[in-house]
C-alpha atoms as a PDB file:
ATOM      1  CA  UNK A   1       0.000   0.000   0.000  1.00  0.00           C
ATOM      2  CA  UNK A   2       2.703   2.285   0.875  1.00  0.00           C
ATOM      3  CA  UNK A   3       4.080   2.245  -2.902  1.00  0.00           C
ATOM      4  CA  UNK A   4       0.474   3.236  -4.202  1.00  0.00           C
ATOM      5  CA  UNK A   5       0.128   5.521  -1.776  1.00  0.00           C
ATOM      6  CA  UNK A   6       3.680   7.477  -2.468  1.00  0.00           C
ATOM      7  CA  UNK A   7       2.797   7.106  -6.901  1.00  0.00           C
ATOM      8  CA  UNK A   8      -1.014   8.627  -6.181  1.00  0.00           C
ATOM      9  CA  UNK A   9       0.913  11.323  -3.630  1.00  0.00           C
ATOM     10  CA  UNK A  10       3.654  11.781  -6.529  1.00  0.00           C
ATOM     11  CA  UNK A  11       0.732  13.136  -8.691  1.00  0.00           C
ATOM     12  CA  UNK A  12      -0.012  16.731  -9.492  1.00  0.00           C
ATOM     13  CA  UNK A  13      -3.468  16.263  -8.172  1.00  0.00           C
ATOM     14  CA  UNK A  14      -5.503  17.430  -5.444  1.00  0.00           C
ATOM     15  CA  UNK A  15      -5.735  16.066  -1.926  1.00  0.00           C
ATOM     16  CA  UNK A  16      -9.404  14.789  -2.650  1.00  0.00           C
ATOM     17  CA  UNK A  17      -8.241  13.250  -5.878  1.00  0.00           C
ATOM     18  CA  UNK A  18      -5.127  11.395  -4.482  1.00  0.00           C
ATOM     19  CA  UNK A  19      -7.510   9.513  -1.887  1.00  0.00           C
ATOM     20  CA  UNK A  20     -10.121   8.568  -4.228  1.00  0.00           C
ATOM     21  CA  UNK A  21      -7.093   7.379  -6.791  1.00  0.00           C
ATOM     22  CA  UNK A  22      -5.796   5.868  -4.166  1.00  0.00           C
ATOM     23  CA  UNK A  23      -8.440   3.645  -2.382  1.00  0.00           C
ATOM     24  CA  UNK A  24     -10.132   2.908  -5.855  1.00  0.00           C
ATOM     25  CA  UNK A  25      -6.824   1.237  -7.014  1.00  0.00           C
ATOM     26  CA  UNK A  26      -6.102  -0.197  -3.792  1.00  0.00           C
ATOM     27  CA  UNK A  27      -9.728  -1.753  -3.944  1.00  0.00           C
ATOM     28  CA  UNK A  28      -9.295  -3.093  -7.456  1.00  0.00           C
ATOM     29  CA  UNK A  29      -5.709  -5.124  -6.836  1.00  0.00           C
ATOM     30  CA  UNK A  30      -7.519  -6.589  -3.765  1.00  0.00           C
ATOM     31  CA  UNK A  31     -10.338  -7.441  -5.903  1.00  0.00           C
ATOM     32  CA  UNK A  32      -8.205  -8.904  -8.926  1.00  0.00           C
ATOM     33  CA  UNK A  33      -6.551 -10.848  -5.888  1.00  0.00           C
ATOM     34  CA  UNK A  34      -9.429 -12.736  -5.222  1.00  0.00           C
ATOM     35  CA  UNK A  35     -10.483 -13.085  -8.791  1.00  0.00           C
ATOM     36  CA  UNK A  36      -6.768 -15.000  -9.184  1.00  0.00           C
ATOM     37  CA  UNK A  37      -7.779 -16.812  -5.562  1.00  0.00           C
ATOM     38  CA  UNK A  38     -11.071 -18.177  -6.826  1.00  0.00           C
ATOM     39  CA  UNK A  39      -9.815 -18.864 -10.277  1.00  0.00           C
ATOM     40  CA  UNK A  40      -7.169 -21.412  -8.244  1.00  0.00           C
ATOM     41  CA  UNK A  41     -10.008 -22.561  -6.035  1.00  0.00           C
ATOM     42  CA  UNK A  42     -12.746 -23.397  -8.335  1.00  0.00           C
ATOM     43  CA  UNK A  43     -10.814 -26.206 -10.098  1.00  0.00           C
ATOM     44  CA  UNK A  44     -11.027 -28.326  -6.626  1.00  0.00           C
ATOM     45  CA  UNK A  45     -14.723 -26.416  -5.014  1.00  0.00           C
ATOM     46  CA  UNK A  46     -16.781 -23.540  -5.108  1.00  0.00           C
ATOM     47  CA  UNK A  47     -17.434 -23.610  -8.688  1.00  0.00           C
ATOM     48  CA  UNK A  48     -20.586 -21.189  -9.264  1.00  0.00           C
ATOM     49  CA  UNK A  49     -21.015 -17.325  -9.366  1.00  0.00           C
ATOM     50  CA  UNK A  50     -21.694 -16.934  -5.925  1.00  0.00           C
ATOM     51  CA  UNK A  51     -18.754 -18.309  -4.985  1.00  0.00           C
ATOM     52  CA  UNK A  52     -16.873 -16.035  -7.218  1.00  0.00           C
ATOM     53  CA  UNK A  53     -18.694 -12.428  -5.876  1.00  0.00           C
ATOM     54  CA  UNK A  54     -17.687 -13.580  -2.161  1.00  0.00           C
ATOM     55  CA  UNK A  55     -13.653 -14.468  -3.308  1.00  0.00           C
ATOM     56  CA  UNK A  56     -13.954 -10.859  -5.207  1.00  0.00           C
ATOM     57  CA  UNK A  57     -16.062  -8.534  -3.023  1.00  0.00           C
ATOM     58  CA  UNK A  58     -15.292  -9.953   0.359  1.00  0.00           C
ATOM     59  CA  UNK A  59     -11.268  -8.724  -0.298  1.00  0.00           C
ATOM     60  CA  UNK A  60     -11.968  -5.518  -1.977  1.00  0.00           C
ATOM     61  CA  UNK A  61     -13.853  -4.125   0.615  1.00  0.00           C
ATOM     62  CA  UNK A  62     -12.429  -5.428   3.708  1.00  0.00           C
ATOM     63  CA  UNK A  63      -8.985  -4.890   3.088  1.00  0.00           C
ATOM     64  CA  UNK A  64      -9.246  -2.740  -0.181  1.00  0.00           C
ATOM     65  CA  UNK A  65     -11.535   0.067   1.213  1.00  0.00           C
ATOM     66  CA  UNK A  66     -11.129  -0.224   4.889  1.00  0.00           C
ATOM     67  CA  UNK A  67      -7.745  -1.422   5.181  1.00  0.00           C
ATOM     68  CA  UNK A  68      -6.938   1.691   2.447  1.00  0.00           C
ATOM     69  CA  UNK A  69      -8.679   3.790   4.756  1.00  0.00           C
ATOM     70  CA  UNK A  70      -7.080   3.190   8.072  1.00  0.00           C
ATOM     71  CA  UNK A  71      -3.521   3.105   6.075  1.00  0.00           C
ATOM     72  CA  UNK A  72      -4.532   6.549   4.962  1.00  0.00           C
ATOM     73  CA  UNK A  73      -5.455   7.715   8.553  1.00  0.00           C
ATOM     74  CA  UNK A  74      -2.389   6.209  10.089  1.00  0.00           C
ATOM     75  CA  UNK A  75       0.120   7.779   7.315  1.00  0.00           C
ATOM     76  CA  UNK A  76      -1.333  10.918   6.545  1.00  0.00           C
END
C-alpha cells in the first residue's frame, strides 16, 4: 500500500483526488486478488457465481476500502 500511496501522492493532483485514486486502485488489486484466488479454487470447489462475488467482493472491501482507509489515517 505504501508504494500506491507514495505514486497517487507523486501526482499533481488534489488532496481529494489522491484519496479517491488511491483507495479505488487499492480496492481493485484486492479485488483482482481474489479473482486470481477463486480462479485457483474453483478447479477443486466452489465452482458457481456466488462463490466467485464472495472471493472478489469480500477482499476488496475489507482490506481494499477499509484497510486503504485506516492506512490513509495512520500515514497521513
Amino acid at each position: 500500500m505504501e508504494d500506491l500511496w507514495n505514486y497517487c501522492k507523486a501526482k499533481d493532483w488534489n488532496e481529494k483526488r489522491k484519496v479517491r485514486s488511491f483507495l479505488t486502485m487499492n480496492t481493485l488489486i484486492f479485488a483482482v486478488m481474489g479473482l486470481l484466488a477463486w480462479t485457483a479454487v474453483r478447479l477443486f470447489a466452489f465452482n458457481s457465481i456466488e462463490w466467485m462475488l464472495c472471493f472478489i467482493g469480500y477482499p476488496a472491501v475489507i482490506l481494499g476500502i477499509f484497510g486503504g482507509s485506516i492506512y490513509l489515517l495512520m500515514n497521513c
